[in-house]
PDB file of N, CA and C in Angstrom:
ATOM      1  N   UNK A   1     -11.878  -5.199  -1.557  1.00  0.00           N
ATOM      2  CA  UNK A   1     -11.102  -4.617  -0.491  1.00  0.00           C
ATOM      3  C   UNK A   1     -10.937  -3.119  -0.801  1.00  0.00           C
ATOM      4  N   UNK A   2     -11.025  -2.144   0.363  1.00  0.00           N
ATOM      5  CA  UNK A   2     -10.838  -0.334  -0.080  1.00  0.00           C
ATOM      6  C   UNK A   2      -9.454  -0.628  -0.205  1.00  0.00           C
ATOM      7  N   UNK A   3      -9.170   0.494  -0.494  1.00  0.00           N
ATOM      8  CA  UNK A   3      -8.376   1.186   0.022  1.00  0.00           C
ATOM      9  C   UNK A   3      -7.329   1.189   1.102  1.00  0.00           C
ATOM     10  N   UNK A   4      -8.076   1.692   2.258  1.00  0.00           N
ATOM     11  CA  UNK A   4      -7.832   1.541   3.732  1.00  0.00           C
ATOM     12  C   UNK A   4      -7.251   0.103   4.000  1.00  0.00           C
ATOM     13  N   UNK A   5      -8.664  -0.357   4.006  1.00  0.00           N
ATOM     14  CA  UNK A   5      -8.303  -2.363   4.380  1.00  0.00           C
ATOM     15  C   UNK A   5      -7.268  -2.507   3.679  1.00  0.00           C
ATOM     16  N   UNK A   6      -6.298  -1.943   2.332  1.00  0.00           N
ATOM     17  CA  UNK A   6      -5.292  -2.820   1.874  1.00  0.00           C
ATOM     18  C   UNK A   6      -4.008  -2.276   2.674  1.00  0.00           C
ATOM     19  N   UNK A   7      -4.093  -1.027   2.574  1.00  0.00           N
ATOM     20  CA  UNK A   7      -3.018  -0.287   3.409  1.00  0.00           C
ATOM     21  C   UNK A   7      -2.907  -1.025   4.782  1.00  0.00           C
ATOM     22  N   UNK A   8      -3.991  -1.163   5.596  1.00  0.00           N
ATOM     23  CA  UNK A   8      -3.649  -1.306   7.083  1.00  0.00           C
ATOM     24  C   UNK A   8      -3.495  -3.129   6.852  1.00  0.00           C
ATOM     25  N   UNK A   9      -3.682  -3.830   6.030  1.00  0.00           N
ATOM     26  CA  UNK A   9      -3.749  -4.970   5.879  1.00  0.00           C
ATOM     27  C   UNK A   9      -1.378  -5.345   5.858  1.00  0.00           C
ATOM     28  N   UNK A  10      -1.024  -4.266   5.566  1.00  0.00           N
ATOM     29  CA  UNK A  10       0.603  -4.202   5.660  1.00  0.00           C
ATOM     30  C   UNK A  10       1.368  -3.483   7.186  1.00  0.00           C
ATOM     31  N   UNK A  11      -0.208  -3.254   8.066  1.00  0.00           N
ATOM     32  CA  UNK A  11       0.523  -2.207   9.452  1.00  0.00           C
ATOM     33  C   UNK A  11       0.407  -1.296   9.674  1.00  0.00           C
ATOM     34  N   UNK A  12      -0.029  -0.054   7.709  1.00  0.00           N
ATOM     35  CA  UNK A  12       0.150   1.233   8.047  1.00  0.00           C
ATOM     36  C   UNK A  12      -1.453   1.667   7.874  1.00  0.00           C
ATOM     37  N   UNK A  13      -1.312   2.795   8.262  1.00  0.00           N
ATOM     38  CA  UNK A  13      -2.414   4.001   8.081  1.00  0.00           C
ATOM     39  C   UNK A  13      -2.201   4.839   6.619  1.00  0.00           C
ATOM     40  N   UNK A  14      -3.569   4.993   6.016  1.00  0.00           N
ATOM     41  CA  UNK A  14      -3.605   6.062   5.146  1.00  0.00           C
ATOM     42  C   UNK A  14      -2.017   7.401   5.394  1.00  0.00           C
ATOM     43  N   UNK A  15      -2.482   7.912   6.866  1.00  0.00           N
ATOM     44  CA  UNK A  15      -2.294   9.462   6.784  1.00  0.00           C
ATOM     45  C   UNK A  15      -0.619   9.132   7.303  1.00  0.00           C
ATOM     46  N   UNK A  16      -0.056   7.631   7.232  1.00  0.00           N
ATOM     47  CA  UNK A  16       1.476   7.552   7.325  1.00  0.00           C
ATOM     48  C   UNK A  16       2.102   7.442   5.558  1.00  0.00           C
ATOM     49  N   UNK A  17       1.278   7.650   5.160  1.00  0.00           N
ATOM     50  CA  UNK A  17       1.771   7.148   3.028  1.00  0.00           C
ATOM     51  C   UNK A  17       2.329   9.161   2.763  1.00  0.00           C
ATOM     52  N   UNK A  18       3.063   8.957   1.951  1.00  0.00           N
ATOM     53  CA  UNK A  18       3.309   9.992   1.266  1.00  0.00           C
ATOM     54  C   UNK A  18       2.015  10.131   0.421  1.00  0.00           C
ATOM     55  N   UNK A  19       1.832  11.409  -0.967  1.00  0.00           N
ATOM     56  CA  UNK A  19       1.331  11.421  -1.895  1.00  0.00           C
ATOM     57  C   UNK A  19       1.347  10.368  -2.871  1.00  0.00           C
ATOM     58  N   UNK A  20       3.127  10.224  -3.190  1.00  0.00           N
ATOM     59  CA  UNK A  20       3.766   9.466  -4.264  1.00  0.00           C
ATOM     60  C   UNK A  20       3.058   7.960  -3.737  1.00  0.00           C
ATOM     61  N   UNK A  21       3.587   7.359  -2.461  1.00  0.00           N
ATOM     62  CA  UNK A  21       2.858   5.852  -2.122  1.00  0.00           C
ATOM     63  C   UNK A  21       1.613   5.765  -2.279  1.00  0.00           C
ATOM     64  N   UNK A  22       0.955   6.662  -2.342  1.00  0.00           N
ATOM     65  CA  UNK A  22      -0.607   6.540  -2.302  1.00  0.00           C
ATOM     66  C   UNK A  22      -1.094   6.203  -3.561  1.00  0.00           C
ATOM     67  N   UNK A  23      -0.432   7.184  -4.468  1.00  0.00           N
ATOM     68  CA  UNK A  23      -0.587   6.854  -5.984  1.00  0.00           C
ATOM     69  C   UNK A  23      -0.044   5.364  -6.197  1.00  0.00           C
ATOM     70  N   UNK A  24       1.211   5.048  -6.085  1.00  0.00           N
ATOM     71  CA  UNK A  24       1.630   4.012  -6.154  1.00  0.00           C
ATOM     72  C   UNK A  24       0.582   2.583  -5.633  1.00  0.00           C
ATOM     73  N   UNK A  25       0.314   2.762  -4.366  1.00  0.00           N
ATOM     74  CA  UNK A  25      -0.925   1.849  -3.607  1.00  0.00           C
ATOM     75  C   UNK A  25      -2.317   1.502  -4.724  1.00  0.00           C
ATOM     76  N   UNK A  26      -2.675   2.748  -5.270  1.00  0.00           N
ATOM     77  CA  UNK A  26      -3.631   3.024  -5.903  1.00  0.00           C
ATOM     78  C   UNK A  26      -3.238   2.108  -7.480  1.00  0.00           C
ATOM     79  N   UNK A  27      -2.441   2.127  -7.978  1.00  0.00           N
ATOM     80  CA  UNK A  27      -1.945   1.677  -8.961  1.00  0.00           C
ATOM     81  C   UNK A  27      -1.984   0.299  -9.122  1.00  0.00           C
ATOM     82  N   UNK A  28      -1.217  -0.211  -7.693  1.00  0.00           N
ATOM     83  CA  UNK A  28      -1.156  -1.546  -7.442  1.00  0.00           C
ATOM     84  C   UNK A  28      -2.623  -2.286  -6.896  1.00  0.00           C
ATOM     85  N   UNK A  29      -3.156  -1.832  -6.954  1.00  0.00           N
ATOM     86  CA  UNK A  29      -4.344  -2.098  -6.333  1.00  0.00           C
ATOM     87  C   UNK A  29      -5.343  -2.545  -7.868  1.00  0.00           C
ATOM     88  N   UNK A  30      -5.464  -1.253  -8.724  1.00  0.00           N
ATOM     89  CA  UNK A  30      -5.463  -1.685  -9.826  1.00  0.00           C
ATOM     90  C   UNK A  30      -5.225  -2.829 -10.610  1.00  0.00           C
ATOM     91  N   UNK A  31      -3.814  -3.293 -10.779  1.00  0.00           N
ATOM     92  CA  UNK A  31      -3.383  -4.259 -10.767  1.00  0.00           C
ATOM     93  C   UNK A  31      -3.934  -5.512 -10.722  1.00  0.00           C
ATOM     94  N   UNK A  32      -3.906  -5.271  -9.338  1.00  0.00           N
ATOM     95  CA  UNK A  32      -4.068  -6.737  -8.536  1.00  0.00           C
ATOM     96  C   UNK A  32      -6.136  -6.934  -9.208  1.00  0.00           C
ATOM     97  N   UNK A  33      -6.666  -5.952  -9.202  1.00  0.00           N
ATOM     98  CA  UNK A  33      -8.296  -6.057  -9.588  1.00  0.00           C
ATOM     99  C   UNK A  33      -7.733  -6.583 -10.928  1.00  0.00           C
ATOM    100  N   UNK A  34      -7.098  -6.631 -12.205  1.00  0.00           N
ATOM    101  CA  UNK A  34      -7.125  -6.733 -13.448  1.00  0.00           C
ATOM    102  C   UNK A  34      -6.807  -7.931 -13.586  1.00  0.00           C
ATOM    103  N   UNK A  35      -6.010  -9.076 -12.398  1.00  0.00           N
ATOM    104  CA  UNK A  35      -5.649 -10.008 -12.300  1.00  0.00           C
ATOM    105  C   UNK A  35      -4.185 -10.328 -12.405  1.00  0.00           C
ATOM    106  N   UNK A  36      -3.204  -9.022 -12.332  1.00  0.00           N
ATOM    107  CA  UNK A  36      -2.262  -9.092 -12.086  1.00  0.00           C
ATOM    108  C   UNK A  36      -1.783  -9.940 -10.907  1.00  0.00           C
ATOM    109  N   UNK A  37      -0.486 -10.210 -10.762  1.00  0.00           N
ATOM    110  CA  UNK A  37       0.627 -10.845  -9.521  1.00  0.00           C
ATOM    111  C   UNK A  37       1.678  -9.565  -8.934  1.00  0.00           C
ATOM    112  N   UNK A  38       1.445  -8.853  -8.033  1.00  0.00           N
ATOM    113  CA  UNK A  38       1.968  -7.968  -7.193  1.00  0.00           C
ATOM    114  C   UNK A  38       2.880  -8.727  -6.656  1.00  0.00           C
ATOM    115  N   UNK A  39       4.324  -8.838  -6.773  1.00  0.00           N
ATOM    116  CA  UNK A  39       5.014  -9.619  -5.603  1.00  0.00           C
ATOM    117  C   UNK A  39       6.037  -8.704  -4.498  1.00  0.00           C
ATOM    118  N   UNK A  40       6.362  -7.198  -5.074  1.00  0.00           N
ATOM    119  CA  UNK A  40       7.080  -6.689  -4.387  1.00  0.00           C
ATOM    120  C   UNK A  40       6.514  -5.455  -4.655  1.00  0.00           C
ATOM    121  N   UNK A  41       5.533  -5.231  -3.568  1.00  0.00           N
ATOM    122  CA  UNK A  41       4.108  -3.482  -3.713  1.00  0.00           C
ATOM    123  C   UNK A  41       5.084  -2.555  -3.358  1.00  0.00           C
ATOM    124  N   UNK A  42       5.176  -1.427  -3.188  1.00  0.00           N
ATOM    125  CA  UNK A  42       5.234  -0.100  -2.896  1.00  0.00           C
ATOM    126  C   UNK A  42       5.250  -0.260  -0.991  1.00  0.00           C
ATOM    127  N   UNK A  43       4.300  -0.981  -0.387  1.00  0.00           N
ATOM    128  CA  UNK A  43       3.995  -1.339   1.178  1.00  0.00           C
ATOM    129  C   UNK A  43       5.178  -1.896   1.491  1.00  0.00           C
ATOM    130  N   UNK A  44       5.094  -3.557   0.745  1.00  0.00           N
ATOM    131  CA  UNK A  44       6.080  -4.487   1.111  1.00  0.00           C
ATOM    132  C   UNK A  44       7.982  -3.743   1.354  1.00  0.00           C
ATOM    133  N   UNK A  45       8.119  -2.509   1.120  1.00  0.00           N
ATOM    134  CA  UNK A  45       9.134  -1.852   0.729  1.00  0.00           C
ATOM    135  C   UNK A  45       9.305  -0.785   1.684  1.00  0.00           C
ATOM    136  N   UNK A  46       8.587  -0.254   2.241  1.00  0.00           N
ATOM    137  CA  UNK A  46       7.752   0.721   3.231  1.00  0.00           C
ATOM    138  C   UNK A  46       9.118   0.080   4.224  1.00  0.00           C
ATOM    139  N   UNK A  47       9.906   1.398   4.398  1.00  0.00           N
ATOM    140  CA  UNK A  47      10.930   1.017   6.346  1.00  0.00           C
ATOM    141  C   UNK A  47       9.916   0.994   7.003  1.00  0.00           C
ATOM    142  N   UNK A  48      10.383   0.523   7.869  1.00  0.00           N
ATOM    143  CA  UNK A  48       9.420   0.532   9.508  1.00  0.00           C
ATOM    144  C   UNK A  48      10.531   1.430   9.874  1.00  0.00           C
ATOM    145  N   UNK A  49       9.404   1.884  10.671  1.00  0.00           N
ATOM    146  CA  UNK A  49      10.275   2.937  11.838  1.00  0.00           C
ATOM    147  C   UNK A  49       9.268   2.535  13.399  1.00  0.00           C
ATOM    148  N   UNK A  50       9.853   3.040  14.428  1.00  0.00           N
ATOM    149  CA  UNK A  50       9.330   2.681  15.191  1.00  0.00           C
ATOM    150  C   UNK A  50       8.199   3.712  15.580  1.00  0.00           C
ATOM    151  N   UNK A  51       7.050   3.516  16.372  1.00  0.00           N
ATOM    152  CA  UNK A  51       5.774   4.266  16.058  1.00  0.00           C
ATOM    153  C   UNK A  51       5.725   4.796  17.458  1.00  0.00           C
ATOM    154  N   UNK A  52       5.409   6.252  17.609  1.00  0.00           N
ATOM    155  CA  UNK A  52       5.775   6.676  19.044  1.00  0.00           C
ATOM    156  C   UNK A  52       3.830   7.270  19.099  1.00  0.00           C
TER     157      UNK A  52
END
């Protein structure tokens, strides 16, 4: 899975992440390839706001 596909796989777009989430995304992503258990990502945490 990229990148992209994991981000939009939670709702959002790349160009809605801060710097800091991106790194964070990137990290967890990591993770999850090494065979880690992600249960509460950086995404899952993400407010919604409403999208105009």
């Amino acid at each position: 899975m990229t990148l992209d596909e994991y981000i939009e796989s939670f709702g959002w777009k790349r160009e809605e992440l801060t710097k800091s989430e991106l790194r964070q995304v990137r990290r967890e992503m990591k993770a999850k390839e090494a065979g880690l258990i992600v249960l509460d990502g950086v995404l899952f945490h993400k407010p919604i706001f409403p999208k105009n």
